[in-house]
C-alpha atoms as a PDB file:
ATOM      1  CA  UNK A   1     310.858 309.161 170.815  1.00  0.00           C
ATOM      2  CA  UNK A   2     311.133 308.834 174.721  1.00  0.00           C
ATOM      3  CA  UNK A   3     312.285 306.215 176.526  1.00  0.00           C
ATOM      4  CA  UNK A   4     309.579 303.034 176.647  1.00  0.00           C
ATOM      5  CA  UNK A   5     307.208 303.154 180.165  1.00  0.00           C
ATOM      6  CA  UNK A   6     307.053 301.103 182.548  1.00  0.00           C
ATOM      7  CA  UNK A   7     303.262 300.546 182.799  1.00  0.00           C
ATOM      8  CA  UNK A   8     301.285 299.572 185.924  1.00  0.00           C
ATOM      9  CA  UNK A   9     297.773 298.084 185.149  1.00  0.00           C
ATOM     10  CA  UNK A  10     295.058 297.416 187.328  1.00  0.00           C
ATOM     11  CA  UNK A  11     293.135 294.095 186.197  1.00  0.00           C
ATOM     12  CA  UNK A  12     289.231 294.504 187.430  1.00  0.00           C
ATOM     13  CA  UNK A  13     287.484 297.630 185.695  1.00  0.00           C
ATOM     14  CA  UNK A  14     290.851 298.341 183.968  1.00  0.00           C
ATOM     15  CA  UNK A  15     291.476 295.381 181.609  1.00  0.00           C
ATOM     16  CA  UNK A  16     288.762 292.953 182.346  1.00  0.00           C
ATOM     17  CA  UNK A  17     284.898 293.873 182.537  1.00  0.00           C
ATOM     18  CA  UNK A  18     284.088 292.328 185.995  1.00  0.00           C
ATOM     19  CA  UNK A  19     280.991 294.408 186.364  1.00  0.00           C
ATOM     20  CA  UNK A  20     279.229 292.732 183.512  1.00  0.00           C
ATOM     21  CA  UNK A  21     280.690 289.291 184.480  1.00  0.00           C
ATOM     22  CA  UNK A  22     279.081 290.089 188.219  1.00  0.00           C
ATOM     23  CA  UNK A  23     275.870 290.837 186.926  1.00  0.00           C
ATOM     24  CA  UNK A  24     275.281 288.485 184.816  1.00  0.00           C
ATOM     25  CA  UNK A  25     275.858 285.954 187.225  1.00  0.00           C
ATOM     26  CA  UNK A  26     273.887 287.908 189.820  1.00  0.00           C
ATOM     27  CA  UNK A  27     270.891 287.434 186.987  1.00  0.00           C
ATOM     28  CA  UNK A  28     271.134 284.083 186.666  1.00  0.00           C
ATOM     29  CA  UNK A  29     271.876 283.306 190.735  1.00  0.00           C
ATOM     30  CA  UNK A  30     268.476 285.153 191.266  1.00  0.00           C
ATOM     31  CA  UNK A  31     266.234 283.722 188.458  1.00  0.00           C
ATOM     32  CA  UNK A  32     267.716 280.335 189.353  1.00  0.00           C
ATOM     33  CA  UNK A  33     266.345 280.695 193.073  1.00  0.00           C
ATOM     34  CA  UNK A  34     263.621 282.632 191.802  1.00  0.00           C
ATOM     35  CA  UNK A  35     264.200 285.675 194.489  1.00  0.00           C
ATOM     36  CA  UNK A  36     262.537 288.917 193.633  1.00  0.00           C
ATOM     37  CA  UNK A  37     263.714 291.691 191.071  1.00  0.00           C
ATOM     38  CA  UNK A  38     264.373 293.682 194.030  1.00  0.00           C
ATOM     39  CA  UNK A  39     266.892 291.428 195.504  1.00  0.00           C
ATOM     40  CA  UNK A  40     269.170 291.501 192.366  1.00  0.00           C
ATOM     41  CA  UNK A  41     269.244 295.629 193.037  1.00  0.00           C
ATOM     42  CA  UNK A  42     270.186 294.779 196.304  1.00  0.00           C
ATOM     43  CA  UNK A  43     273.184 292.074 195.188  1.00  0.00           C
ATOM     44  CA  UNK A  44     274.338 294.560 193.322  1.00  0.00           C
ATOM     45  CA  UNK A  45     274.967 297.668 195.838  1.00  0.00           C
ATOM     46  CA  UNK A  46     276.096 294.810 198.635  1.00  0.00           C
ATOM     47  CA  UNK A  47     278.681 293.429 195.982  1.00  0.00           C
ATOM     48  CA  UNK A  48     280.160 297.270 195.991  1.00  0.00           C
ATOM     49  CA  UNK A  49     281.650 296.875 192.772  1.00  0.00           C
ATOM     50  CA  UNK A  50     283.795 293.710 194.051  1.00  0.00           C
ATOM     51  CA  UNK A  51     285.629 295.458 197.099  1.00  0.00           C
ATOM     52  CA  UNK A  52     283.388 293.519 199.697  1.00  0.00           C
ATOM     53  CA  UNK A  53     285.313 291.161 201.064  1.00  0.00           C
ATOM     54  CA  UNK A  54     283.745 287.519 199.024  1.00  0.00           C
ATOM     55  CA  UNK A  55     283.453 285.741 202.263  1.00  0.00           C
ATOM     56  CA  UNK A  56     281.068 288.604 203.931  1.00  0.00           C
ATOM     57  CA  UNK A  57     278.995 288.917 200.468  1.00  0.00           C
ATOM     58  CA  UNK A  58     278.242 284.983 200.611  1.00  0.00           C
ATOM     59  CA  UNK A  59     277.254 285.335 204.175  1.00  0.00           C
ATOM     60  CA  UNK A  60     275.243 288.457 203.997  1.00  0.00           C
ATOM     61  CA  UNK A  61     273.595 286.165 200.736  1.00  0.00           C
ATOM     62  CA  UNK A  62     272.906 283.419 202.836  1.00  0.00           C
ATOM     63  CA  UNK A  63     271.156 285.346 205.139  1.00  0.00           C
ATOM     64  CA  UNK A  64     268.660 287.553 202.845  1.00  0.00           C
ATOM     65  CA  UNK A  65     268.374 284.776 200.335  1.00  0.00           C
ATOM     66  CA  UNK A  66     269.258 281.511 201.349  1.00  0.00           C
ATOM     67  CA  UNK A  67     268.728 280.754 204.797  1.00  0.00           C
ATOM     68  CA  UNK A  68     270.761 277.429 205.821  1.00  0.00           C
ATOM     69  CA  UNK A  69     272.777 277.539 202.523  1.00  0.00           C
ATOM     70  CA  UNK A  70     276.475 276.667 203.157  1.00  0.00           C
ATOM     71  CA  UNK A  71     277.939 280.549 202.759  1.00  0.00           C
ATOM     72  CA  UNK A  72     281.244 278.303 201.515  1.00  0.00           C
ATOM     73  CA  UNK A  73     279.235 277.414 198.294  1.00  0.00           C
ATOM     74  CA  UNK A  74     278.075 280.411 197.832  1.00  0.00           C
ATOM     75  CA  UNK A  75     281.265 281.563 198.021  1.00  0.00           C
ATOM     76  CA  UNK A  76     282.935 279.118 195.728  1.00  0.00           C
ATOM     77  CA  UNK A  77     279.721 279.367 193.378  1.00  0.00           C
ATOM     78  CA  UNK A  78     280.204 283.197 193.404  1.00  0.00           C
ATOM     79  CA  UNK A  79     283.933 283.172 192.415  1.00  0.00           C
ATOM     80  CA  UNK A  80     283.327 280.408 189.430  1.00  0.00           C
ATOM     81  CA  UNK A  81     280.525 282.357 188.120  1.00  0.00           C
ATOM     82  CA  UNK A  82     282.073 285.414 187.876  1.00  0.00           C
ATOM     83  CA  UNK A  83     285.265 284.395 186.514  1.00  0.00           C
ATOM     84  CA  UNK A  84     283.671 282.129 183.545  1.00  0.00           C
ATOM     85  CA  UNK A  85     281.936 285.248 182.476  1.00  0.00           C
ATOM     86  CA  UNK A  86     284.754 287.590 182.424  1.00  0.00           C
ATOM     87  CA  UNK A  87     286.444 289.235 179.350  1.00  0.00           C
ATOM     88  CA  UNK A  88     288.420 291.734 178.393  1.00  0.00           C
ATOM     89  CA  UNK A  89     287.137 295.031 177.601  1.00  0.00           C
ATOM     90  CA  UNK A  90     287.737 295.897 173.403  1.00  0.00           C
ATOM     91  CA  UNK A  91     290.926 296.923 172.066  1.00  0.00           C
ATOM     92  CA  UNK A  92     293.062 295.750 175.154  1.00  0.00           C
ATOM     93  CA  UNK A  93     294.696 292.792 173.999  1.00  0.00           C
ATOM     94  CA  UNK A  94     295.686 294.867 170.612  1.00  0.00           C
ATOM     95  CA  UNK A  95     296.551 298.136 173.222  1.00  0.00           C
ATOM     96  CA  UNK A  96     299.180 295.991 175.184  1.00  0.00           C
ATOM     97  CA  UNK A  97     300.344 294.097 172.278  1.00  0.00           C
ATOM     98  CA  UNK A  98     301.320 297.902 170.406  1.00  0.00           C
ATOM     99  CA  UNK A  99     302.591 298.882 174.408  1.00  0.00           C
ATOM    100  CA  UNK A 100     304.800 296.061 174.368  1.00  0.00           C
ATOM    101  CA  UNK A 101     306.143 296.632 170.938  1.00  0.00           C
ATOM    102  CA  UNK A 102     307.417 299.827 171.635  1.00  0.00           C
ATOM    103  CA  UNK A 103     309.583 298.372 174.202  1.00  0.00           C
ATOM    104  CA  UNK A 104     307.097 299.091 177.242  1.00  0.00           C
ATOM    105  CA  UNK A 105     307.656 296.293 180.534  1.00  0.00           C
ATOM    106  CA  UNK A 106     303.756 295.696 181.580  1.00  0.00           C
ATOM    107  CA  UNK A 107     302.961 295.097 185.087  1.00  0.00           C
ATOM    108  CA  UNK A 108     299.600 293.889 186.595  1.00  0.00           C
ATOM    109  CA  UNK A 109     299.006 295.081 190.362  1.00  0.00           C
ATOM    110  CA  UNK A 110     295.590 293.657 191.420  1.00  0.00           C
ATOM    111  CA  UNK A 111     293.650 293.293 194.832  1.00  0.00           C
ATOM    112  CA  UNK A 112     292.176 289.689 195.220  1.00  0.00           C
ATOM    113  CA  UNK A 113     292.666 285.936 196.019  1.00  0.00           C
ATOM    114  CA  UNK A 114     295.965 284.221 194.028  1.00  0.00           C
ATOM    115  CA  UNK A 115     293.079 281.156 192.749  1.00  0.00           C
ATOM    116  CA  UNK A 116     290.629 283.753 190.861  1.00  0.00           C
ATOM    117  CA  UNK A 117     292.731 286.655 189.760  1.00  0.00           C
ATOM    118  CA  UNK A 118     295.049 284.374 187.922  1.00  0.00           C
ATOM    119  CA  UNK A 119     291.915 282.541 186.415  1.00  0.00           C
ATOM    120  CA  UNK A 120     290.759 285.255 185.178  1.00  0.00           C
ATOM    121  CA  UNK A 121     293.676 286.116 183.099  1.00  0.00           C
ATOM    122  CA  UNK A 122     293.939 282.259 182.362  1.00  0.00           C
ATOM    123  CA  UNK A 123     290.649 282.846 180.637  1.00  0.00           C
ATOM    124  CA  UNK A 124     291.236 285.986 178.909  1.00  0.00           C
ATOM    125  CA  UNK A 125     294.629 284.899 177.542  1.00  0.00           C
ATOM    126  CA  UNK A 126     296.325 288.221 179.409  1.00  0.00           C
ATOM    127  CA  UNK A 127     299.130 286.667 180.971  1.00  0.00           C
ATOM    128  CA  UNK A 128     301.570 285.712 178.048  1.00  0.00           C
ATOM    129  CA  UNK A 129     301.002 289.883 177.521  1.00  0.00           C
ATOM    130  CA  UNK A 130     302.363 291.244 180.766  1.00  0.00           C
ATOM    131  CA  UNK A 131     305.698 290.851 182.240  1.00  0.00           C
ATOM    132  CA  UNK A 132     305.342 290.562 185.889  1.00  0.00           C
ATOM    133  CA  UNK A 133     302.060 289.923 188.251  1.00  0.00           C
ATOM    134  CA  UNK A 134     301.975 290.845 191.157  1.00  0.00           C
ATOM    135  CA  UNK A 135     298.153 289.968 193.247  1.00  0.00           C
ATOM    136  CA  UNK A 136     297.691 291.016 196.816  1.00  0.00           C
ATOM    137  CA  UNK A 137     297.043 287.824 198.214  1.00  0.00           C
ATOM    138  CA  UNK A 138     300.552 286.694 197.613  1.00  0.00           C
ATOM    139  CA  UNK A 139     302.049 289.873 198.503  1.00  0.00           C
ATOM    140  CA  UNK A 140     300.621 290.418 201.766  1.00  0.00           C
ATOM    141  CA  UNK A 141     299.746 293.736 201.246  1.00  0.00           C
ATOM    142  CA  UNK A 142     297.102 295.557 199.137  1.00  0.00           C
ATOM    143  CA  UNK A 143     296.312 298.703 197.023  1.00  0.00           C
ATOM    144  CA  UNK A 144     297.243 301.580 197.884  1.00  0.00           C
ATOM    145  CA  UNK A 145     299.802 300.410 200.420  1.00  0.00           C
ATOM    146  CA  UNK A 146     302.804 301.969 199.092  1.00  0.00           C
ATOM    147  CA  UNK A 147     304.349 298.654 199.517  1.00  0.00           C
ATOM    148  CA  UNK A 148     302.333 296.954 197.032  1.00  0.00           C
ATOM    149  CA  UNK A 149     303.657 299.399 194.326  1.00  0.00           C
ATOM    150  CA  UNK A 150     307.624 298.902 195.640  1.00  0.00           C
ATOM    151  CA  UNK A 151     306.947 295.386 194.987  1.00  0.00           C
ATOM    152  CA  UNK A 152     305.567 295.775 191.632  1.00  0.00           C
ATOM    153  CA  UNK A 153     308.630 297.898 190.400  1.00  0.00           C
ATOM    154  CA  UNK A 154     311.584 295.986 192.582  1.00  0.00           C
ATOM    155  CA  UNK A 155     314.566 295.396 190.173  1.00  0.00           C
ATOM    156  CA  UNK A 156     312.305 297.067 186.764  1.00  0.00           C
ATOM    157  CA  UNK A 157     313.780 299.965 184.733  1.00  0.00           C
ATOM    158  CA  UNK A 158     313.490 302.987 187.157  1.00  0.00           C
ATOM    159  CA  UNK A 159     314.900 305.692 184.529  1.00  0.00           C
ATOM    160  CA  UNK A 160     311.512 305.287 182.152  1.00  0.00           C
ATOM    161  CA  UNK A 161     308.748 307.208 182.751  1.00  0.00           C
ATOM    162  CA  UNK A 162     306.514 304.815 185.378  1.00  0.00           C
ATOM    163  CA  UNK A 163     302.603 304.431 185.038  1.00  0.00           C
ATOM    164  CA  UNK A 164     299.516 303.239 186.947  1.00  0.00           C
ATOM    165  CA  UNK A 165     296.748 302.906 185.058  1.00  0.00           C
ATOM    166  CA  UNK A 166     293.120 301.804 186.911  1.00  0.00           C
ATOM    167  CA  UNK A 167     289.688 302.897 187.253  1.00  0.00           C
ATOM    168  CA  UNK A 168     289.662 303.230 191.404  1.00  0.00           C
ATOM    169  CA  UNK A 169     290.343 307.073 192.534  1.00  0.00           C
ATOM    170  CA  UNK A 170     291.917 304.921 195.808  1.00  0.00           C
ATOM    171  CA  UNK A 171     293.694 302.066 195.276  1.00  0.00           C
ATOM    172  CA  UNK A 172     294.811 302.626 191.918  1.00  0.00           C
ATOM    173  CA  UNK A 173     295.450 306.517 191.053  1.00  0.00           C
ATOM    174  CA  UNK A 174     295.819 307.732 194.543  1.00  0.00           C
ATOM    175  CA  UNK A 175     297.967 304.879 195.178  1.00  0.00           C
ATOM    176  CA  UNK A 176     299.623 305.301 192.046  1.00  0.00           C
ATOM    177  CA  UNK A 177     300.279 309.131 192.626  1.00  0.00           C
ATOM    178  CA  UNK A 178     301.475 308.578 196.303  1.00  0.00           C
ATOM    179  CA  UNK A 179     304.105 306.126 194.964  1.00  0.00           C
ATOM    180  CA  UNK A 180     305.015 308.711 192.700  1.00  0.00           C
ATOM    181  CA  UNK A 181     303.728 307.320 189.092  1.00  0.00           C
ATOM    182  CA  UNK A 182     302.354 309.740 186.583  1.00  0.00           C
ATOM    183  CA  UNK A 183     298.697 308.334 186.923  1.00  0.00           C
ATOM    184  CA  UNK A 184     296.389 307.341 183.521  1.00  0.00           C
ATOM    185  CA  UNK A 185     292.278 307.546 185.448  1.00  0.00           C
ATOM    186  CA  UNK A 186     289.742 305.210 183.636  1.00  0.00           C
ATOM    187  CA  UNK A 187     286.679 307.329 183.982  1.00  0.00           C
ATOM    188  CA  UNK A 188     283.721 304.992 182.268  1.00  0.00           C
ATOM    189  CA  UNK A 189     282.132 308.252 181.786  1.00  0.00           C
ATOM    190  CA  UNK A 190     282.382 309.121 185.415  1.00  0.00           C
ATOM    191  CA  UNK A 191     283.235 312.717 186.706  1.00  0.00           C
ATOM    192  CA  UNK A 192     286.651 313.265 189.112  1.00  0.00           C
ATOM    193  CA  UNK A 193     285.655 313.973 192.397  1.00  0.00           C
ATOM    194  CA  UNK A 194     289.365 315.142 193.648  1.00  0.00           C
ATOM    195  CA  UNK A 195     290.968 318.701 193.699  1.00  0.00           C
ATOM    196  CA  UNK A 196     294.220 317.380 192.317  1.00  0.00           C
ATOM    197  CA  UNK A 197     293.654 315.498 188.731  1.00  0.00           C
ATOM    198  CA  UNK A 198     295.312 312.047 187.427  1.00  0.00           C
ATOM    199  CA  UNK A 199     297.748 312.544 184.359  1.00  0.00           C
ATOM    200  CA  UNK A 200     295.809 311.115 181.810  1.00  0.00           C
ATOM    201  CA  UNK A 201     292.105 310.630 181.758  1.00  0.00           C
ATOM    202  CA  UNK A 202     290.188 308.912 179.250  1.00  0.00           C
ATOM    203  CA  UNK A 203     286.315 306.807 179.219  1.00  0.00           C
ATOM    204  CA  UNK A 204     287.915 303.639 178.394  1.00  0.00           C
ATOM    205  CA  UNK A 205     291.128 301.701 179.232  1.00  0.00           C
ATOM    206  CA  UNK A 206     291.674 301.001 175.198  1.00  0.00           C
ATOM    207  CA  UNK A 207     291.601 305.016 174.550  1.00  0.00           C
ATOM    208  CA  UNK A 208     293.608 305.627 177.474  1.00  0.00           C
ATOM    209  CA  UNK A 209     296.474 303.290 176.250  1.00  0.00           C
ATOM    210  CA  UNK A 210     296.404 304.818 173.089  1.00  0.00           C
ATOM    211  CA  UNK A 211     297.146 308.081 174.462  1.00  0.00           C
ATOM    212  CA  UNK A 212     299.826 306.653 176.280  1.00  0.00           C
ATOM    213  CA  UNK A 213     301.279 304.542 173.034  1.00  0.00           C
ATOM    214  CA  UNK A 214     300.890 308.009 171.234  1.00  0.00           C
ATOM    215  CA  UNK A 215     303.375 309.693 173.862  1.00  0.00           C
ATOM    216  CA  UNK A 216     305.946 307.276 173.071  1.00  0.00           C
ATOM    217  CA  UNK A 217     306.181 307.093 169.981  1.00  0.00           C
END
């Protein structure tokens, strides 16, 4: 058996579905102002998968939807919606639970604000799973800084094999590779668009895990 990994996870597309929490409150935002079908198409490419900055979504909102709004409430109505919808994706619980009882040290390196990303796991019951957190708001720096990933592995067991796993070719594998991790790519069925390729790539985060889990053991 080798040694146990130190694993790297990314939280947004990686553990937690935040594209179905986003669009379901884009549904209801839109029905409940009664906008057009078209606009919630439009919500959706301007949210850019959550890497628009959440001030400059509720401001370009304001102006296409709701002219004099407060873009603060949207803002704050924006972040509450979307974290009260969000859950994990199946298996992972179970998949970090098996990680962790193999002797693996989990780490969770996410981009966002301190208030929602630790809601989120708050809500999802993730926390009491991983063994450091490490958000980008309170580190001053964000994926794929090299710095970010220093920070997540500062004073962790260096002579295991060291993971990131994340759906984002950027912040998360690129990042991941760069900071020389072996590199687990959640595809969701997507095709790699790079000439190099990750370590590991599987359609889900749960299957990915497992493959990971399966080296280990």
């Amino acid at each position: 058996m080798r040694r146990p990994p130190l694993v790297l996870l990314d939280l947004d597309g990686t553990l937690v579905d935040r594209r179905r929490a986003f669009e379901d409150w884009a549904c209801s935002f839109i029905e409940g102002i009664g906008a057009d079908p078209d606009d919630l198409d439009w919500l959706g490419e301007a949210d850019r998968g959550g890497y628009r900055p959440r001030a400059e979504l509720a401001a370009q909102i304001v102006r296409r939807l709701r002219p004099g709004a407060s873009a603060e409430e949207i803002q704050e109505h924006l972040q509450l919606g979307v974290v009260e919808g969000i859950a994990c994706y199946p298996g992972i619980p179970e998949a970090l639970q098996e990680l962790r009882g193999i002797g693996a040290e989990l780490v969770l390196v996410t981009n966002g604000t301190v208030v929602q990303q630790t809601a989120k796991l708050e809500r999802t019951g993730l926390g009491p799973l991983l063994d450091r957190v490490v958000i980008s708001e309170a580190a001053g720096v964000k994926k794929p800084d090299p710095e970010i990933f220093a920070l997540a592995v500062d004073g962790m067991e260096r002579s295991a094999e060291t993971w990131m796993i994340g759906d984002h070719a950027t912040p998360d594998i690129e990042g991941g590779r760069a900071a020389g991790f072996s590199t687990g790519w959640v595809s969701h069925g997507r095709s790699w668009a790079h000439p190099w390729e990750p370590t590991l790539t599987a359609p889900t985060t749960a299957e990915l895990l497992g493959i990971l889990l399966a080296r280990h053991r």
